[in-house]
N, C-alpha and C. Protein backbone atom coordinates (compact mmCIF):
# COMPACT_ATOMS: atom_id res chain seq x y z
N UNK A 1 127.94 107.22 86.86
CA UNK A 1 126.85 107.89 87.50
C UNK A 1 126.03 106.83 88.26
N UNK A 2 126.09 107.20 89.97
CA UNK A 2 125.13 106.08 90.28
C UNK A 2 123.63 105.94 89.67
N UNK A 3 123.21 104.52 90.10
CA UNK A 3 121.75 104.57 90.12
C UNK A 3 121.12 103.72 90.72
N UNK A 4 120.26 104.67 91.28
CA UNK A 4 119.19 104.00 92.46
C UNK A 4 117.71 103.57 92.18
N UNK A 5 117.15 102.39 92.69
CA UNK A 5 115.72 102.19 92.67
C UNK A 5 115.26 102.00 93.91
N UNK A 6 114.05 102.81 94.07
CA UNK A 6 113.45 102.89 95.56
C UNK A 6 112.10 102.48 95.31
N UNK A 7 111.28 101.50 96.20
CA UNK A 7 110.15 100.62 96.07
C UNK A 7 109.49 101.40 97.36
N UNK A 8 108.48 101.23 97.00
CA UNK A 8 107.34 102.18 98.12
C UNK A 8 105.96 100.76 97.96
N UNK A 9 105.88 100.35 98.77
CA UNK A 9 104.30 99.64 98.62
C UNK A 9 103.00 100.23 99.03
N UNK A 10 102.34 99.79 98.62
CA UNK A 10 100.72 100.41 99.36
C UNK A 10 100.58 99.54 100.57
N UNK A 11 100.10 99.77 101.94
CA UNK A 11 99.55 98.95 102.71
C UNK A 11 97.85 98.54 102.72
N UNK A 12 97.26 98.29 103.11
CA UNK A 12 95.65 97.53 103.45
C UNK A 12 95.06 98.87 103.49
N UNK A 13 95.38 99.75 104.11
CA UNK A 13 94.92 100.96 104.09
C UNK A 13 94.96 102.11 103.00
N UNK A 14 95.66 101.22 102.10
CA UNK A 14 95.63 102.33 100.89
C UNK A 14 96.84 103.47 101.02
N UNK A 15 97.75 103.05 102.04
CA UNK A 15 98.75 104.21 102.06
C UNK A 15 99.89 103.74 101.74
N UNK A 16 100.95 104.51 101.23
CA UNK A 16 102.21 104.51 100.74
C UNK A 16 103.39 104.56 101.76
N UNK A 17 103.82 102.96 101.61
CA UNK A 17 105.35 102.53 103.00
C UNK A 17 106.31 103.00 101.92
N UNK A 18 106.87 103.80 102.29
CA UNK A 18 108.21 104.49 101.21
C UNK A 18 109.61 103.49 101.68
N UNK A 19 110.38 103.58 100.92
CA UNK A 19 111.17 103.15 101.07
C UNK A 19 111.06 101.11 101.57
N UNK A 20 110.34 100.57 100.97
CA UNK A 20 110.40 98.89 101.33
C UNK A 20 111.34 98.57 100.70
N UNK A 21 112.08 98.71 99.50
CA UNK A 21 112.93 98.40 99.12
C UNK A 21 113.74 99.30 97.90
N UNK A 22 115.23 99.16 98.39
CA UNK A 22 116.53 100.18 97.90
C UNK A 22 117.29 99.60 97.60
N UNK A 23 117.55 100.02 96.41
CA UNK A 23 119.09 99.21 95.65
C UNK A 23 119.73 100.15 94.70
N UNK A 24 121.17 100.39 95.35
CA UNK A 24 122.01 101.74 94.71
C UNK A 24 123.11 100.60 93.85
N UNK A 25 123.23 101.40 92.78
CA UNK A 25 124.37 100.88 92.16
C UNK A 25 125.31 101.93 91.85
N UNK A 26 126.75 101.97 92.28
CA UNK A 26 127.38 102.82 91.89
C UNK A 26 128.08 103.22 90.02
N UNK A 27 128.13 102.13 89.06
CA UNK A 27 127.52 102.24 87.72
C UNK A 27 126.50 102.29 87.48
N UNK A 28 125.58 103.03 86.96
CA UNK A 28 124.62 103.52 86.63
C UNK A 28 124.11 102.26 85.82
N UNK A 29 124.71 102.84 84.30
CA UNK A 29 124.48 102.36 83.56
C UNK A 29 124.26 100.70 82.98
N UNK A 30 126.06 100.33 83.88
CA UNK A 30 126.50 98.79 83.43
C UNK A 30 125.28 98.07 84.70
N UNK A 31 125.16 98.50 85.49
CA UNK A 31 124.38 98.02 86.20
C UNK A 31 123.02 97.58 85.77
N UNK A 32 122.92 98.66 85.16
CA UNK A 32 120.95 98.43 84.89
C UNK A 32 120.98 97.36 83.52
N UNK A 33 121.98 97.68 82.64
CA UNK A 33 122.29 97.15 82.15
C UNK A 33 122.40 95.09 82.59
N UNK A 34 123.43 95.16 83.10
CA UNK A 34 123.59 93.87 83.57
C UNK A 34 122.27 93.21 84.47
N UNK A 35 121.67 93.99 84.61
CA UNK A 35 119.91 94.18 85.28
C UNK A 35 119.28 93.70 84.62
N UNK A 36 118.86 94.13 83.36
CA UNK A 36 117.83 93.57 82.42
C UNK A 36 118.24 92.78 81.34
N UNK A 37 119.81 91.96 81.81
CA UNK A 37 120.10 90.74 80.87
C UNK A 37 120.04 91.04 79.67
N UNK A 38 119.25 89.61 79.07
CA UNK A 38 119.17 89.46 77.65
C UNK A 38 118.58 90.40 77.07
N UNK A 39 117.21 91.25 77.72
CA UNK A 39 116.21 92.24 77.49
C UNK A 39 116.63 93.77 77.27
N UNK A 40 117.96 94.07 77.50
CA UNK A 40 118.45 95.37 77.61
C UNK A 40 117.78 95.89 76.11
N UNK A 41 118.56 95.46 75.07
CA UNK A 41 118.32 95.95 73.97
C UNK A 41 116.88 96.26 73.72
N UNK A 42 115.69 95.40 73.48
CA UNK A 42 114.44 95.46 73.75
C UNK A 42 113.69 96.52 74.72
N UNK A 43 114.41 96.64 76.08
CA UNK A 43 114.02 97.79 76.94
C UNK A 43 114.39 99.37 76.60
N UNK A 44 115.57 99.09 76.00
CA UNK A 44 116.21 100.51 75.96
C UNK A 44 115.44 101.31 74.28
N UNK A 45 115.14 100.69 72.98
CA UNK A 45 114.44 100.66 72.30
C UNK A 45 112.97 101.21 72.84
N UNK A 46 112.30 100.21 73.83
CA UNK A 46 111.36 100.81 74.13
C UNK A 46 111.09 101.94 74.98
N UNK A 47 112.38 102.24 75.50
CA UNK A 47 112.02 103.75 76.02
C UNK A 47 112.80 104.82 75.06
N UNK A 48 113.09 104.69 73.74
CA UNK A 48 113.85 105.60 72.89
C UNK A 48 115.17 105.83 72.83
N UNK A 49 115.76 104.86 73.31
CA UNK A 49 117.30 105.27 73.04
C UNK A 49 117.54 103.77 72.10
N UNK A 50 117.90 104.27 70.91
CA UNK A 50 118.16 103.24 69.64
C UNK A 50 119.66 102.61 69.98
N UNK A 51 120.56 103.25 69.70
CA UNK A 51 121.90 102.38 69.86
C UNK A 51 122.35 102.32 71.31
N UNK A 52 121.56 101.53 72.31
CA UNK A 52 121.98 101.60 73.55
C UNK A 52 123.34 101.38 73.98
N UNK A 53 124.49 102.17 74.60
CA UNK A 53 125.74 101.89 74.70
C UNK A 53 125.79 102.81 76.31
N UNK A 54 126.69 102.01 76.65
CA UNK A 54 126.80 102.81 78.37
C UNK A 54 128.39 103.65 78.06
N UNK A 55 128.45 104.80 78.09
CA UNK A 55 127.39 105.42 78.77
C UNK A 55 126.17 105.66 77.65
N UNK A 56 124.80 106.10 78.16
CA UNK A 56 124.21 106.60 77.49
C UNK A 56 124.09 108.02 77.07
N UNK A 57 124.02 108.36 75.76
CA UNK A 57 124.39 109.59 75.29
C UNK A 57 123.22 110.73 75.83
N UNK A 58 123.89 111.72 76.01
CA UNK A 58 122.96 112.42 76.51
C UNK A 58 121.88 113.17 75.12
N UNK A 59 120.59 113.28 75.93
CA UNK A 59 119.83 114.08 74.50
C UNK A 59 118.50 113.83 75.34
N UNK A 60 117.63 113.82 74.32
CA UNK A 60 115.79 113.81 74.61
C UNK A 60 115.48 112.48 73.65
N UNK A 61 115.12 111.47 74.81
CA UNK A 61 114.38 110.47 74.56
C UNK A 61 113.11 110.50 74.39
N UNK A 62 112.13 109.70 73.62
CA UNK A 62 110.37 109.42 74.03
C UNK A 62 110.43 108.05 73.89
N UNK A 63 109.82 107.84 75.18
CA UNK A 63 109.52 106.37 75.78
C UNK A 63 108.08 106.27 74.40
N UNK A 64 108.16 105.22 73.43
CA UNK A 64 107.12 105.06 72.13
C UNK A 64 105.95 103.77 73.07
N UNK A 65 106.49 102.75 74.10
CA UNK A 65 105.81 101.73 75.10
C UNK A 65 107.30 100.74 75.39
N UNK A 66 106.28 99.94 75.67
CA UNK A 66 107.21 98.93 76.29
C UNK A 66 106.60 97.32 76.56
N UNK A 67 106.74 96.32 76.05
CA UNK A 67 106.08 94.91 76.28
C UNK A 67 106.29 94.78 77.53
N UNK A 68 105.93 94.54 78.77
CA UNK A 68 106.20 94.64 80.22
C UNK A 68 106.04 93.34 80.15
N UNK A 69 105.91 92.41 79.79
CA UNK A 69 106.11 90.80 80.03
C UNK A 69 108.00 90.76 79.38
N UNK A 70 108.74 91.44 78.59
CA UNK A 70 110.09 90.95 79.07
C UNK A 70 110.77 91.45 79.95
N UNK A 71 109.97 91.92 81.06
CA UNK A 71 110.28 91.67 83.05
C UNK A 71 110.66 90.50 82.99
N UNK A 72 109.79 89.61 82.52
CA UNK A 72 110.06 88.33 82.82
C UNK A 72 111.23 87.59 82.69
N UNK A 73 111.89 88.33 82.19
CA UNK A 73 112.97 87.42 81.50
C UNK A 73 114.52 88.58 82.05
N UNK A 74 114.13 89.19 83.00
CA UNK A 74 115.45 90.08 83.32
C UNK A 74 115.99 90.26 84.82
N UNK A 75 116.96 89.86 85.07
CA UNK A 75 117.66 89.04 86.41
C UNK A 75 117.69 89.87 87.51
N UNK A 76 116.52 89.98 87.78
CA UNK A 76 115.67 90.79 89.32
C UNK A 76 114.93 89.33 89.86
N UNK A 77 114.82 89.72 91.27
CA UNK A 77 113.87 89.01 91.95
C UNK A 77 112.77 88.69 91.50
N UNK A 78 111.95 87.32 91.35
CA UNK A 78 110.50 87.62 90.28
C UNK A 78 109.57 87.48 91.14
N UNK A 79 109.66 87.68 92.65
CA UNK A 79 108.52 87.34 93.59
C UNK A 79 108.80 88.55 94.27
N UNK A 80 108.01 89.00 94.80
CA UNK A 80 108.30 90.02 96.03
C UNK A 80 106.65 89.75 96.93
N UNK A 81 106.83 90.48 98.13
CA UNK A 81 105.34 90.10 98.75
C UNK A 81 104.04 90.65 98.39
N UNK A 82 103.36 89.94 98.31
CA UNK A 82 102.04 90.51 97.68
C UNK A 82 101.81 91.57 97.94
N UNK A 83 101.09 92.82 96.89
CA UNK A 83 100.69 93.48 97.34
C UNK A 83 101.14 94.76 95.81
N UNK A 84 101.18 95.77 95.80
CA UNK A 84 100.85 97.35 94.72
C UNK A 84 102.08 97.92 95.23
N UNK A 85 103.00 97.78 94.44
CA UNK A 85 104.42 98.51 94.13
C UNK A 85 104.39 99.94 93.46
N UNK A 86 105.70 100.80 94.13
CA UNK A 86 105.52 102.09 93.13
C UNK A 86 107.40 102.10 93.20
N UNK A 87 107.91 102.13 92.21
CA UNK A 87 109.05 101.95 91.65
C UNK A 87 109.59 103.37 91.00
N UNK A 88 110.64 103.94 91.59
CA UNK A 88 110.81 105.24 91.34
C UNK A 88 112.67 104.77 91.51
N UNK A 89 113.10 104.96 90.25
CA UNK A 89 114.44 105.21 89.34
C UNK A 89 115.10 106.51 89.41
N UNK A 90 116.27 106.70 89.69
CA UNK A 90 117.23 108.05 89.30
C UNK A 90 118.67 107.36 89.10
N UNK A 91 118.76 108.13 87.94
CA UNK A 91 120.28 108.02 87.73
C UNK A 91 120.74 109.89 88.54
N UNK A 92 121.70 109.97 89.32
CA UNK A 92 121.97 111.11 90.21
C UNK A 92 123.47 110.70 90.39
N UNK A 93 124.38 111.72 90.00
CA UNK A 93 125.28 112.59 90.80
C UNK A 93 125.49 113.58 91.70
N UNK A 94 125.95 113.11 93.48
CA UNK A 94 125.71 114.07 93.96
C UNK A 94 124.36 114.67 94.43
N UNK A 95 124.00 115.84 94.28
CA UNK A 95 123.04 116.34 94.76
C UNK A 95 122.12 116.43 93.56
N UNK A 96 122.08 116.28 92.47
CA UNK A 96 121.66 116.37 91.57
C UNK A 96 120.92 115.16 90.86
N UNK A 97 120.00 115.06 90.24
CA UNK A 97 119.29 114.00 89.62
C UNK A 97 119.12 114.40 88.09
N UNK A 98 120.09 113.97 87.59
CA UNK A 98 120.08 113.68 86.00
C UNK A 98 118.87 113.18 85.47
N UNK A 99 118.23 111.85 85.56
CA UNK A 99 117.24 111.02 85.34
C UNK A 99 116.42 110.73 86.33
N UNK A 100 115.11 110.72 86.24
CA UNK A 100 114.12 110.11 86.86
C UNK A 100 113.23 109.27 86.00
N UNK A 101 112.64 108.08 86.57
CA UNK A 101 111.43 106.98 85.87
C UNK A 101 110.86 106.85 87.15
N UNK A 102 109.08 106.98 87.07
CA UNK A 102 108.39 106.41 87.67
C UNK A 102 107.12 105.62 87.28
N UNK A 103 107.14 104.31 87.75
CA UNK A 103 106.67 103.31 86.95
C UNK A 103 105.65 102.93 88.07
């Protein structure tokens, strides 16, 4: 199942540039996975899925939090240009969107 993250920034004016930055992966999973490195386990815990395994099983998660400092430590870009990000996640087949996160 692919999965996509789409970055929208705020400009000076307080308005929303959609689309500044896009990155599709056609594994969903191994991707995001291979995304958040060492931190997977730690991330996937903190949004409620206990035995994280790709695929991920389907059901009803509750995100309980999340330490947002082990960003730090998961193999994304760690600079981007200054400024108020809005980060919007789907895992989607097709026309359809299985998963959404907006962070």
């Amino acid at each position: 199942m692919p999965l996509e993250f789409n970055f929208a920034r705020k400009d000076s004016d307080g308005h929303w540039i959609e689309n500044t930055y896009i990155h599709k992966s056609p594994n969903g999973c191994s991707s995001f996975r291979n995304l958040m490195g060492t931190e997977w386990t730690k991330i996937m815990n903190g949004l409620g899925v206990k035995k994280a395994t790709c695929p991920i099983p389907p059901g009803i998660y509750t995100a309980r939090g999340l330490d947002t400092s082990i960003f730090l430590n998961i193999n994304s870009p760690k600079t981007f240009i200054y400024g108020t990000y809005k980060i919007r996640s789907f895992f989607s087949r097709f026309k359809g969107v299985y998963m959404a996160v907006l962070l």
